[in-house]
Structure formats: C-alpha cells, structure tokens
Protein backbone atom coordinates (compact mmCIF):
# COMPACT_ATOMS: atom_id res chain seq x y z
CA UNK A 1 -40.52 -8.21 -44.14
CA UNK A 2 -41.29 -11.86 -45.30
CA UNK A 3 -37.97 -12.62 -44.74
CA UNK A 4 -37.55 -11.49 -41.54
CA UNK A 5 -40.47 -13.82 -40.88
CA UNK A 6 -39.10 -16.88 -42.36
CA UNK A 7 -35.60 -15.90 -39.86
CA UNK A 8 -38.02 -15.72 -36.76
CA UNK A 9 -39.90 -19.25 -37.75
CA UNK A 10 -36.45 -20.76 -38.33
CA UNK A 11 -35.26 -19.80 -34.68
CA UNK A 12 -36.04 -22.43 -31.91
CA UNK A 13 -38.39 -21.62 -28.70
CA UNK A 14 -36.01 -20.24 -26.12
CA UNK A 15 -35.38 -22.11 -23.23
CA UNK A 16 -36.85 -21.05 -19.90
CA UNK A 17 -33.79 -18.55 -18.33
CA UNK A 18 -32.52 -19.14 -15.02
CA UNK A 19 -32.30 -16.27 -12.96
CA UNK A 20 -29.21 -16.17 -11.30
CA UNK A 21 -29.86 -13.66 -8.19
CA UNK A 22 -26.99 -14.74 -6.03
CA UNK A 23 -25.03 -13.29 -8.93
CA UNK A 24 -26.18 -9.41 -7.49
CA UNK A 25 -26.95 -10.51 -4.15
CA UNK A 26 -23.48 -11.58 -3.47
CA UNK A 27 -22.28 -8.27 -4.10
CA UNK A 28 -24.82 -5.94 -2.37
CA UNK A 29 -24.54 -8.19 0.49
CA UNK A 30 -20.81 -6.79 0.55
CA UNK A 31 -21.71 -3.72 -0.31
CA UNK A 32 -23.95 -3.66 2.76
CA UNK A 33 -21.53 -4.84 5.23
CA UNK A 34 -18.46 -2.37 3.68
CA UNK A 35 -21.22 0.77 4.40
CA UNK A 36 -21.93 -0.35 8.01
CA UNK A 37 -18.22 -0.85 9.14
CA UNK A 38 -17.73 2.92 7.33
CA UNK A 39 -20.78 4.28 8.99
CA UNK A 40 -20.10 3.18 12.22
CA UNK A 41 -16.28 4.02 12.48
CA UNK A 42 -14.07 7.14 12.34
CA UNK A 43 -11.84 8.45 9.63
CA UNK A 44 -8.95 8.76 12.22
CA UNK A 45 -7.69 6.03 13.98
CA UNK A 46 -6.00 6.81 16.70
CA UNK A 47 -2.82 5.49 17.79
CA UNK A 48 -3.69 4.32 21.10
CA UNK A 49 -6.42 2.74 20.29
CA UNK A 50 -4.24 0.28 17.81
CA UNK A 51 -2.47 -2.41 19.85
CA UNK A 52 0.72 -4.17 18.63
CA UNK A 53 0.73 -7.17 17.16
CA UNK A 54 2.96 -9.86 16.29
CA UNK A 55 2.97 -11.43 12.55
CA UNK A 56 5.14 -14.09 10.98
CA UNK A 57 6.78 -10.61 9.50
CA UNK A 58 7.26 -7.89 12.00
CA UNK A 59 5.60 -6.89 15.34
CA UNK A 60 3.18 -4.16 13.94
CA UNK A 61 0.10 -1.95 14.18
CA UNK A 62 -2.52 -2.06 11.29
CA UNK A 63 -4.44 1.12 11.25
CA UNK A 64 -6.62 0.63 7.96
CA UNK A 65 -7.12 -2.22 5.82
CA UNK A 66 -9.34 -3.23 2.67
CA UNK A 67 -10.22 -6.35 3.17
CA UNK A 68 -13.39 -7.14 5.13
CA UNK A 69 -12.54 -10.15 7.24
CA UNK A 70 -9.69 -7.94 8.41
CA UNK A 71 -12.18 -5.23 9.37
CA UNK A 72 -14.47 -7.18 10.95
CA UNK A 73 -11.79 -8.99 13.47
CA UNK A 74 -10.18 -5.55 14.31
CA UNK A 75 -12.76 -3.50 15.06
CA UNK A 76 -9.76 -0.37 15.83
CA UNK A 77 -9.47 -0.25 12.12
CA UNK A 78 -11.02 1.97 8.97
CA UNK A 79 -11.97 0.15 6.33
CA UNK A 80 -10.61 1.35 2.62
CA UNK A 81 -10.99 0.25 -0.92
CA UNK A 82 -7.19 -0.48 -1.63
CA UNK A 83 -4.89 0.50 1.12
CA UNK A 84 -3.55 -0.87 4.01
CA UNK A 85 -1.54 1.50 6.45
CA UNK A 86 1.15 0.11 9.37
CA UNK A 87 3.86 0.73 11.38
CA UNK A 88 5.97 -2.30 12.53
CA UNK A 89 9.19 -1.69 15.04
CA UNK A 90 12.32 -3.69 15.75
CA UNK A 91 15.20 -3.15 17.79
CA UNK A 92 18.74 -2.63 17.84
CA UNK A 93 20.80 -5.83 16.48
CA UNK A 94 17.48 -7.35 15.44
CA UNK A 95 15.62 -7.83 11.69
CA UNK A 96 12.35 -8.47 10.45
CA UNK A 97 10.88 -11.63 8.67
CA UNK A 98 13.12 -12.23 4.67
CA UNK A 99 10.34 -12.86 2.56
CA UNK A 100 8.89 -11.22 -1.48
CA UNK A 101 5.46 -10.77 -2.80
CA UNK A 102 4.48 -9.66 -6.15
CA UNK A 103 3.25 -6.01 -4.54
CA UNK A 104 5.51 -3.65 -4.18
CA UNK A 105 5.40 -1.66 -0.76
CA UNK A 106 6.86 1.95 -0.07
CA UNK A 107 8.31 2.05 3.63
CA UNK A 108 8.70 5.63 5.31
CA UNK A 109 11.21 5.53 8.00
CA UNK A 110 9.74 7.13 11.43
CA UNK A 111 12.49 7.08 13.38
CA UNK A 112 15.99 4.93 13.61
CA UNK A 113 19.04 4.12 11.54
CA UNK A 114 19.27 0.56 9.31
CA UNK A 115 19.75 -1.13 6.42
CA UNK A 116 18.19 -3.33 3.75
CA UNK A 117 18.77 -6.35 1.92
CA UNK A 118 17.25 -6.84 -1.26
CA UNK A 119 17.78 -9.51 -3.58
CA UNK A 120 21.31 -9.90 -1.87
CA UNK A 121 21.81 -6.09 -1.92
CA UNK A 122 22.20 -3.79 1.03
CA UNK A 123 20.87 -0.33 0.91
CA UNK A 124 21.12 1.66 4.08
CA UNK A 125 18.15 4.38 5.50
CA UNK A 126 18.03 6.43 7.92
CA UNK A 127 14.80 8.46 9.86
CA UNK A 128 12.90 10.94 7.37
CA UNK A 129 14.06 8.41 4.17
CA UNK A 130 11.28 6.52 2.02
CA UNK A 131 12.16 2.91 1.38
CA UNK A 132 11.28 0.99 -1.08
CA UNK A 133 10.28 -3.25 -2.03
CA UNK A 134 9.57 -2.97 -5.53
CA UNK A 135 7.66 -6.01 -7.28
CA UNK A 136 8.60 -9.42 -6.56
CA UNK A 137 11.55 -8.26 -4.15
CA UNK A 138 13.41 -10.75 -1.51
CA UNK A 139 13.09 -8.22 1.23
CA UNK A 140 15.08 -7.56 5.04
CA UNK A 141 14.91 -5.22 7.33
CA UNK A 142 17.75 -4.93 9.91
CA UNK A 143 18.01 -1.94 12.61
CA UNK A 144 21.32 -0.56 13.51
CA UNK A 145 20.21 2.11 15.84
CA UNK A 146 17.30 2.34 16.82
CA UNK A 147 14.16 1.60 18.00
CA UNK A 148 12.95 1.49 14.44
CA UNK A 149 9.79 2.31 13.04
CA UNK A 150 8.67 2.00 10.17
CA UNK A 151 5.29 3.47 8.46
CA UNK A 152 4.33 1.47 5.48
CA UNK A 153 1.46 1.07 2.76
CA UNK A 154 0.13 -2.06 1.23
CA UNK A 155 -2.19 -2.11 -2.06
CA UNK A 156 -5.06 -4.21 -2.54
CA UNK A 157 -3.52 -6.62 -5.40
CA UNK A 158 -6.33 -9.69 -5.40
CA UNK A 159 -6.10 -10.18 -8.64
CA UNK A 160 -2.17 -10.54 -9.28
CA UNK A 161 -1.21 -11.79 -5.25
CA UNK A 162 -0.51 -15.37 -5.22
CA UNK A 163 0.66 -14.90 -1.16
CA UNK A 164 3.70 -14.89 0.01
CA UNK A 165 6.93 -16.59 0.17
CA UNK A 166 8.41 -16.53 4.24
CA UNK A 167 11.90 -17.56 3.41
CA UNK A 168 13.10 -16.42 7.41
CA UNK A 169 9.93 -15.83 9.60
CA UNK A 170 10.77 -13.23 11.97
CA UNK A 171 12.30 -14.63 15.16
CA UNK A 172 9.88 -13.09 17.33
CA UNK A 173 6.77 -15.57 15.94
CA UNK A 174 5.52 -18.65 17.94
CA UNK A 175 3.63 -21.66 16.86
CA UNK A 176 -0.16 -21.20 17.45
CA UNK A 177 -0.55 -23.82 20.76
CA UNK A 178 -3.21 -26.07 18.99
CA UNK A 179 -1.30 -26.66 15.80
CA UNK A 180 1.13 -29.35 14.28
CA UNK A 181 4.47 -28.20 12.80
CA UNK A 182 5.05 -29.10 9.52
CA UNK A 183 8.76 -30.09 7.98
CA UNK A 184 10.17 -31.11 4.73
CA UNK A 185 12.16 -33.68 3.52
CA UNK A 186 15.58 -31.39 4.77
CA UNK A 187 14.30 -31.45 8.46
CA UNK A 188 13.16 -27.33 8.06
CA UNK A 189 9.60 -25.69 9.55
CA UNK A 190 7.77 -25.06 6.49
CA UNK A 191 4.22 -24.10 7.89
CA UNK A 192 1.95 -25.71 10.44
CA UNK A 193 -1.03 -28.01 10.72
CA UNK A 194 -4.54 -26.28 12.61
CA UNK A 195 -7.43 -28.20 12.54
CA UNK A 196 -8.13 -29.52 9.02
CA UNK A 197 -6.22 -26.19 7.69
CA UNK A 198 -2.12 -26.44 6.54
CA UNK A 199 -0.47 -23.06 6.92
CA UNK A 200 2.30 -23.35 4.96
CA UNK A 201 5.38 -20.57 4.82
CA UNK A 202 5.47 -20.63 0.71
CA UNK A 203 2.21 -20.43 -0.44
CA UNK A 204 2.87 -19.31 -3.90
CA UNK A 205 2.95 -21.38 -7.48
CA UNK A 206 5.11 -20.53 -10.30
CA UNK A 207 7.96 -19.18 -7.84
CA UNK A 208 10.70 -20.66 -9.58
CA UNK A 209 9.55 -19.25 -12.72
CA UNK A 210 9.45 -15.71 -11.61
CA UNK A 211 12.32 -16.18 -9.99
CA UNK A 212 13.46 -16.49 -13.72
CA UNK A 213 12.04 -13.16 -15.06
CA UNK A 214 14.15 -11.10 -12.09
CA UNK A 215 17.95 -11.18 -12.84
CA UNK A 216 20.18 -9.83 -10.32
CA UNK A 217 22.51 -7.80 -13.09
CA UNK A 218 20.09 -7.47 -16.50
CA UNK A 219 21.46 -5.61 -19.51
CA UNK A 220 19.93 -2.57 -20.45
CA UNK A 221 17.05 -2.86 -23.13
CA UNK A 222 17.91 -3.55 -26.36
CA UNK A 223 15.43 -5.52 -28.19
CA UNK A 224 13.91 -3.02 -30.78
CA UNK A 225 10.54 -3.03 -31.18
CA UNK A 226 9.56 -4.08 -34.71
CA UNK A 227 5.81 -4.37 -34.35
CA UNK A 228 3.15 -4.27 -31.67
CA UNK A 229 3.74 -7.83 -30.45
CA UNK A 230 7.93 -7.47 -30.06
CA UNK A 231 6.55 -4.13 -28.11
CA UNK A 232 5.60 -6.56 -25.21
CA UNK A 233 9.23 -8.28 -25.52
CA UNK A 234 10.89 -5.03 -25.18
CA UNK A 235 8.52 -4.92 -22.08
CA UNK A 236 10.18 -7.80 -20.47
CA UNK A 237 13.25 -6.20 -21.00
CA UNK A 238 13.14 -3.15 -19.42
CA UNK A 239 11.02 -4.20 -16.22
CA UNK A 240 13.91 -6.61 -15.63
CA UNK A 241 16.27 -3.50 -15.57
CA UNK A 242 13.56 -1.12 -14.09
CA UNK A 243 13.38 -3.09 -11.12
CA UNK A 244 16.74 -3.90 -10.47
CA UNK A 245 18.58 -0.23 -10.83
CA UNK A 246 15.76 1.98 -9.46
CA UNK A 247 16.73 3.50 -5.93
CA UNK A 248 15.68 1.28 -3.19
CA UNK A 249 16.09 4.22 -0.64
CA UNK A 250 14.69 7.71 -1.50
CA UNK A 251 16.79 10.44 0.33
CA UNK A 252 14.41 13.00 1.67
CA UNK A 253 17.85 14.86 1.62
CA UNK A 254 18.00 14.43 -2.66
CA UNK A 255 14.12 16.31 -2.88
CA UNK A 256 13.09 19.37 -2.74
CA UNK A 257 9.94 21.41 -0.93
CA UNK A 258 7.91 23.37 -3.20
CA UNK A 259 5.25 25.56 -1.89
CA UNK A 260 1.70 25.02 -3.56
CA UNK A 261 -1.86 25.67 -3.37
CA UNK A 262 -2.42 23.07 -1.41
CA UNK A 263 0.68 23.70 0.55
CA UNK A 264 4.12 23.03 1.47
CA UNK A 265 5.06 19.18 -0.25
CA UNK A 266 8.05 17.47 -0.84
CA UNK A 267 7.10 14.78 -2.75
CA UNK A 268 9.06 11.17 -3.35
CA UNK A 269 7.26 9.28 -5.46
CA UNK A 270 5.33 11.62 -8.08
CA UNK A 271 3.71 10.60 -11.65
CA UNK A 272 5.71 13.64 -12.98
CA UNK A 273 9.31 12.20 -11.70
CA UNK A 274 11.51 10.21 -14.16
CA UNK A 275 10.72 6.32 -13.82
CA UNK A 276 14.31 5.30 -12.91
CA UNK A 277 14.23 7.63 -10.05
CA UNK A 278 11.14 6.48 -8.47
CA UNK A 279 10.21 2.28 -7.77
CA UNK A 280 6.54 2.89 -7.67
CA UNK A 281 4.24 1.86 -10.23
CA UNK A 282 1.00 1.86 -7.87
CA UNK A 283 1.58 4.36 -5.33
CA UNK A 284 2.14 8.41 -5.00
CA UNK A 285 3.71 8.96 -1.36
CA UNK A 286 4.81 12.83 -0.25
CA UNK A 287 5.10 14.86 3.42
CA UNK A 288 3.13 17.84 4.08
CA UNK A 289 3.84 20.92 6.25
CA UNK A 290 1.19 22.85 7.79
CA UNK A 291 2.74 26.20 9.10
CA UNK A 292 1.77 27.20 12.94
CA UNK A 293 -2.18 28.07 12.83
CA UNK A 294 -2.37 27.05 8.82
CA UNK A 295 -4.03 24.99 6.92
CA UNK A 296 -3.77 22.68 3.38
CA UNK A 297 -5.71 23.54 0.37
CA UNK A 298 -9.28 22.12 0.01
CA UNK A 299 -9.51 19.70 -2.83
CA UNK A 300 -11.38 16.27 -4.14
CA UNK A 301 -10.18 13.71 -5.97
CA UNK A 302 -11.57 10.10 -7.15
CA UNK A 303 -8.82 8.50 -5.11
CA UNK A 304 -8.21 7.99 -1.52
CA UNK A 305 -5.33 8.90 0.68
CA UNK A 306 -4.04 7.96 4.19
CA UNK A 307 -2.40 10.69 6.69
CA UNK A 308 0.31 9.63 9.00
CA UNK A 309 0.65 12.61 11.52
CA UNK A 310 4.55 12.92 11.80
CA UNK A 311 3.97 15.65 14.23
CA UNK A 312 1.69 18.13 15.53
CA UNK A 313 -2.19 18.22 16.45
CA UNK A 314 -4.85 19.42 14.27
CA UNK A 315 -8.14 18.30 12.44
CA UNK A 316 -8.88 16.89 9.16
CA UNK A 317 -12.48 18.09 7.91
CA UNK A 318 -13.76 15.32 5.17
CA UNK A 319 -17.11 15.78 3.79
CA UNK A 320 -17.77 18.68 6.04
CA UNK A 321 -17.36 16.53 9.61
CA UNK A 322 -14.39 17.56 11.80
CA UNK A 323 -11.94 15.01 12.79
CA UNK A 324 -9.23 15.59 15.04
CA UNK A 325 -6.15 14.23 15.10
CA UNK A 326 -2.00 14.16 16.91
CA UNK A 327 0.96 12.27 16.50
CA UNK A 328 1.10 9.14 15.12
CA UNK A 329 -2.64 8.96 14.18
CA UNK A 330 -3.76 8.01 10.50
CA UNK A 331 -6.21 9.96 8.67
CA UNK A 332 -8.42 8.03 6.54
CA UNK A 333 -9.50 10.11 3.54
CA UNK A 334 -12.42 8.15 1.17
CA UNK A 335 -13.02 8.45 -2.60
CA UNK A 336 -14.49 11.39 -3.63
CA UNK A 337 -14.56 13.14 -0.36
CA UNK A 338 -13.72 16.90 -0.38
CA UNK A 339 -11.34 17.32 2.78
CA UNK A 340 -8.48 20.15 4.30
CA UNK A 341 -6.49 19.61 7.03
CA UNK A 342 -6.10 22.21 9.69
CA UNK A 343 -3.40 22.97 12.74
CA UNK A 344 -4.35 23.95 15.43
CA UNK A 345 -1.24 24.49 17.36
CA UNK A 346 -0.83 28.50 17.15
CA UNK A 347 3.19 28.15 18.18
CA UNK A 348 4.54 25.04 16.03
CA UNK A 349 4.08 23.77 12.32
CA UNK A 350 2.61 20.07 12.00
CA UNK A 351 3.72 17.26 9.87
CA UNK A 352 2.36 14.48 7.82
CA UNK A 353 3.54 11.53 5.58
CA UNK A 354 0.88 11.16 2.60
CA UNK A 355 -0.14 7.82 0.67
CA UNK A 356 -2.17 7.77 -2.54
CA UNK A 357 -3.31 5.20 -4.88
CA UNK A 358 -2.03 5.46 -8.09
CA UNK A 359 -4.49 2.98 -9.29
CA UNK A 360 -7.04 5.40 -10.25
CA UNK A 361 -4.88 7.51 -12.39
CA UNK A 362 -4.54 4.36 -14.56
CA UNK A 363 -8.53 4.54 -14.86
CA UNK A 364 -8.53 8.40 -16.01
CA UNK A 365 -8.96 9.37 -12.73
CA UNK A 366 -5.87 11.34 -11.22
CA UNK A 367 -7.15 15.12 -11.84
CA UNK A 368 -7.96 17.11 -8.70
CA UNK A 369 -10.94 19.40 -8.18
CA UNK A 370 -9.10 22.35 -6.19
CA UNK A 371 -11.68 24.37 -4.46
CA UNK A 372 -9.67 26.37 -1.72
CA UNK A 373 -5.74 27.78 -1.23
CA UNK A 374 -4.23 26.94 1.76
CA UNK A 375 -3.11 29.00 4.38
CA UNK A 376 -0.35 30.28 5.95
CA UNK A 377 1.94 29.38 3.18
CA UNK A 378 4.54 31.88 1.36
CA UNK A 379 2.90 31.63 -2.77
C-alpha cells in the first residue's frame, strides 16, 4: 500500500485532455447522410430510370454505388457499403477504354459475341459467359458481334486503390469544354487542366514497380517455405502464377445447375471451387432460376448482394417490404436483411445474375441463416 503511494506521488499532474469531437462527429455525420439516401430510395433501381453515360472507359449505366459523392450526384442510384453494379455497351468493330487497376472486376456478358485482351492475351466470350480482370490486369474489351453488353461489379477497395492507369481512353470521350489539355514531353494527351484541378490519365504511383511483381509467363511456385517469414515469399510466388493462368473467361457451358434450398444456381465463382479455376479473391457471382409461379429460398446473411434480372418479372421482398422488379432492373439487397425473391409470371421461369461480397467471409461472416425452402423447385 505505501508503495503504491510513493508510485502515485512520483507520477506528474496530467495535462488538461483535449477532446477531440470532430473525431466521432465526422463519422456520424456520414452515418447520417448514408441513412437518409437509404431511407429515401428504393432497393430496385429500375432500368429506365438509369440514363447512359459516357466515361473515359465505356458508355455505361451505374445502378448502385458505395461511395457517397456518387450517390448524392445520381440521385437514380442505391447506395451500398461495397458494391458498385453497371452495364456498359459497345458496338460492332468498336472497344472500350485499355486501362488496369489494382481491383479485380467480374464481367457477365448480357448479350453479344467478343473478345479480350489482357496483358497482351486474347480470350474470347460470348453471351451467358462470366469474364474476368483479375488484380492489376491491362484490360480491353472489343465486340465482334454485337451490340454488347456487359453487366459488371466493382468493390469498394479505398484502402488498396491508388486510381487508375487510362493507357487508351475510349474513343467515344470528349474534353470537358472549359478545360486545358495536357501533353507530355512525346506530344501525347495525358489528362486535362479544369480550373485549379489537373486530371491526369495515370494517376497512380509505384506503377512501374508493380508492373514488376506481374510477369507475363511466371514459373510455377517453388520456393519452399522454411519458416513463417519465407511463407510470405512463397506468397509472391504463387500470386504471380495465380493471376496469370487462372481462366479469364468462365464458360457457363463448363458449370453445372444444382438444385438447392434456395433454388436452382449455377454458380461461377464459389468459395468451395478450386482457386485456379476461379480469378476471384473478393467476389462470389452465380445465376438463379425461378421456375414459372416459384420462388427462392428465404435466407439472411451479414453480406449484401445485387440482382441483375436476366429475364422475367417478379418481386423481391427484403425486410418484409415488397419490391417489384423486370428485366434489366438491379435488386439491391442490404446487410443483414432477410429477403426471397418471387415470380410472378404463372407461364415462364425468370432469371437473375447474382453478386456477393466475399469480403465478409474474410471477417467470419459468410454463414447463411436459411429460414424458408423455395418453391417450385424439383429437391
């Protein structure tokens, strides 16, 4: 007891503490505004109501987003946590911008006939395949026959993103009238002046050095893994190789429909598939059949999911409020929101193209909470 005496004499007075309130105030402030834009909106947006636009990429629609500057300057849109949902179209003879980015993006082809090139290799796709950019990919799209359309997913990634690097910008983009182009020293458009703002094409750092990590032909892994740090250069190794051999196009032809509780799936990317068939890391992506009059299981997970009606017309119900839905809509399902999707066409099945965050498996949070069988299906 004396002791701990002596120990409290010997510490100096504290100093006054600042309270630093912007630190939580910042935050609910977002909070706030994310709640209002969900409250206000619908978990279905409608494809009608999403107007084409024209990017330095591709001439798209953006249904959802995560980002709240986004969702606040395109009012058609839902807001998510982490994913992004579009569908960008090109014609016959004609390509989109050739660019990379450290996400990797799965592509589901809509309708049309095309090819890739990535890295220097062509893969070619056709309507009903799943494409696929993995990590840090020089990407092209070029249409054959078409129109094409494309239905693709983007992951919230603000903590690894470092932009993107525009090596073509697609040849349908135009100078904003009130800027300044800007060239380098070889005479070629690198970005553009607007106001006090530069806009530049490449607006990553360390690109050079990445470009390192990614060889075009790596050897398979061999390092052996001695300890817990040579673990990490096996790593290095085999992400080289995983990235470079994994199928860029998934074949909806090469899987296989499986009827479930939930429902007739065929899934491409899946947790459960080997990883040099799938080149996925953050997302789970599969098509769903609901038979004439039928209906999905009823289920809840911690993640959320985005619906791309293929065909049909039906209703989602999420959280116990019906939203209806028909081709070419996107269905907006929220964390932690118990929802079933329903057809309502007596005569002919419906159709949908499913995206899932894989993110939250990574947090212990992939199990699903199955509350209901669906209907209709042959079990």
């Amino acid at each position: 007891m004396r002791e701990q005496l002596r120990v409290r004499e010997r510490q100096p007075e504290r100093e006054q503490r600042f309270q630093d309130y912007e630190w939580d105030e910042i935050r609910s402030r977002d909070i706030a505004a994310r709640r209002r834009i969900v409250k206000e909106r619908p978990r279905v947006a409608k494809y009608d109501s999403v107007p084409w636009e024209q990017s330095q990429s591709a001439y798209h629609k953006v249904y959802t987003t995560y980002d709240l500057p986004t969702a606040e300057r395109k009012p058609w849109t839902v807001l998510m946590n982490n994913l992004r949902l579009l569908v960008q179209t090109f014609d016959p003879g004609h390509k989109t911008a050739n660019h990379r980015h450290y996400p990797e993006v799965p592509f589901f082809v809509l309708q049309g006939k095309g090819h890739e090139i990535h890295d220097g290799r062509r893969h070619d796709w056709e309507a009903g395949d799943l494409m696929i950019v993995p990590p840090y990919c020089t990407h092209q799209h070029f249409c054959d026959e078409g129109p094409a359309l494309l239905v693709y997913c983007q992951h919230n990634y603000t903590a690894i993103s470092d932009g993107s690097e525009k090596l073509e910008i697609n040849e349908n983009w135009v100078l904003p009238d009130d800027s300044r182009p800007l060239y380098n020293q070889q005479g070629t458009l690198v970005g553009y002046r607007r106001g006090e703002q530069d806009f530049l094409f490449v607006e990553t750092t360390l690109s050079d050095r990445m470009a390192q990590r990614m060889l075009e032909e790596p050897p398979k892994p061999n390092h052996p893994v001695t300890d817990s740090y040579e673990y990490y250069v096996r790593q290095f190794e085999e992400e080289r190789y995983w990235r470079q051999n994994v199928p860029q196009v998934v074949k909806q032809r090469d899987r296989m429909w499986e009827d479930t509780r939930n429902g007739r799936t065929l899934w491409f990317l899946h947790p459960q598939l080997p990883q040099m068939q799938t080149g996925m890391r953050l997302f789970e992506a599969y098509l769903q059949e609901l038979p004439p009059g039928g209906s999905s299981g009823k289920h809840l997970h911690v993640g959320e999911e985005l619906h791309f009606i293929i065909e049909g017309t039906g209703y989602d119900v999420i959280d116990g409020q019906r939203w209806d839905w028909e081709a070419h809509d996107v269905v907006a399902v929220p964390t932690l929101a118990p929802h079933q999707s329903f057809n309502a066409d007596p005569d002919h099945p419906a159709r949908f193209l499913v995206y899932k965050s894989r993110l939250y498996d990574y947090l212990s949070f992939s199990g699903i909470e199955h509350f209901e069988d669906a209907s209709g299906n042959a079990q």
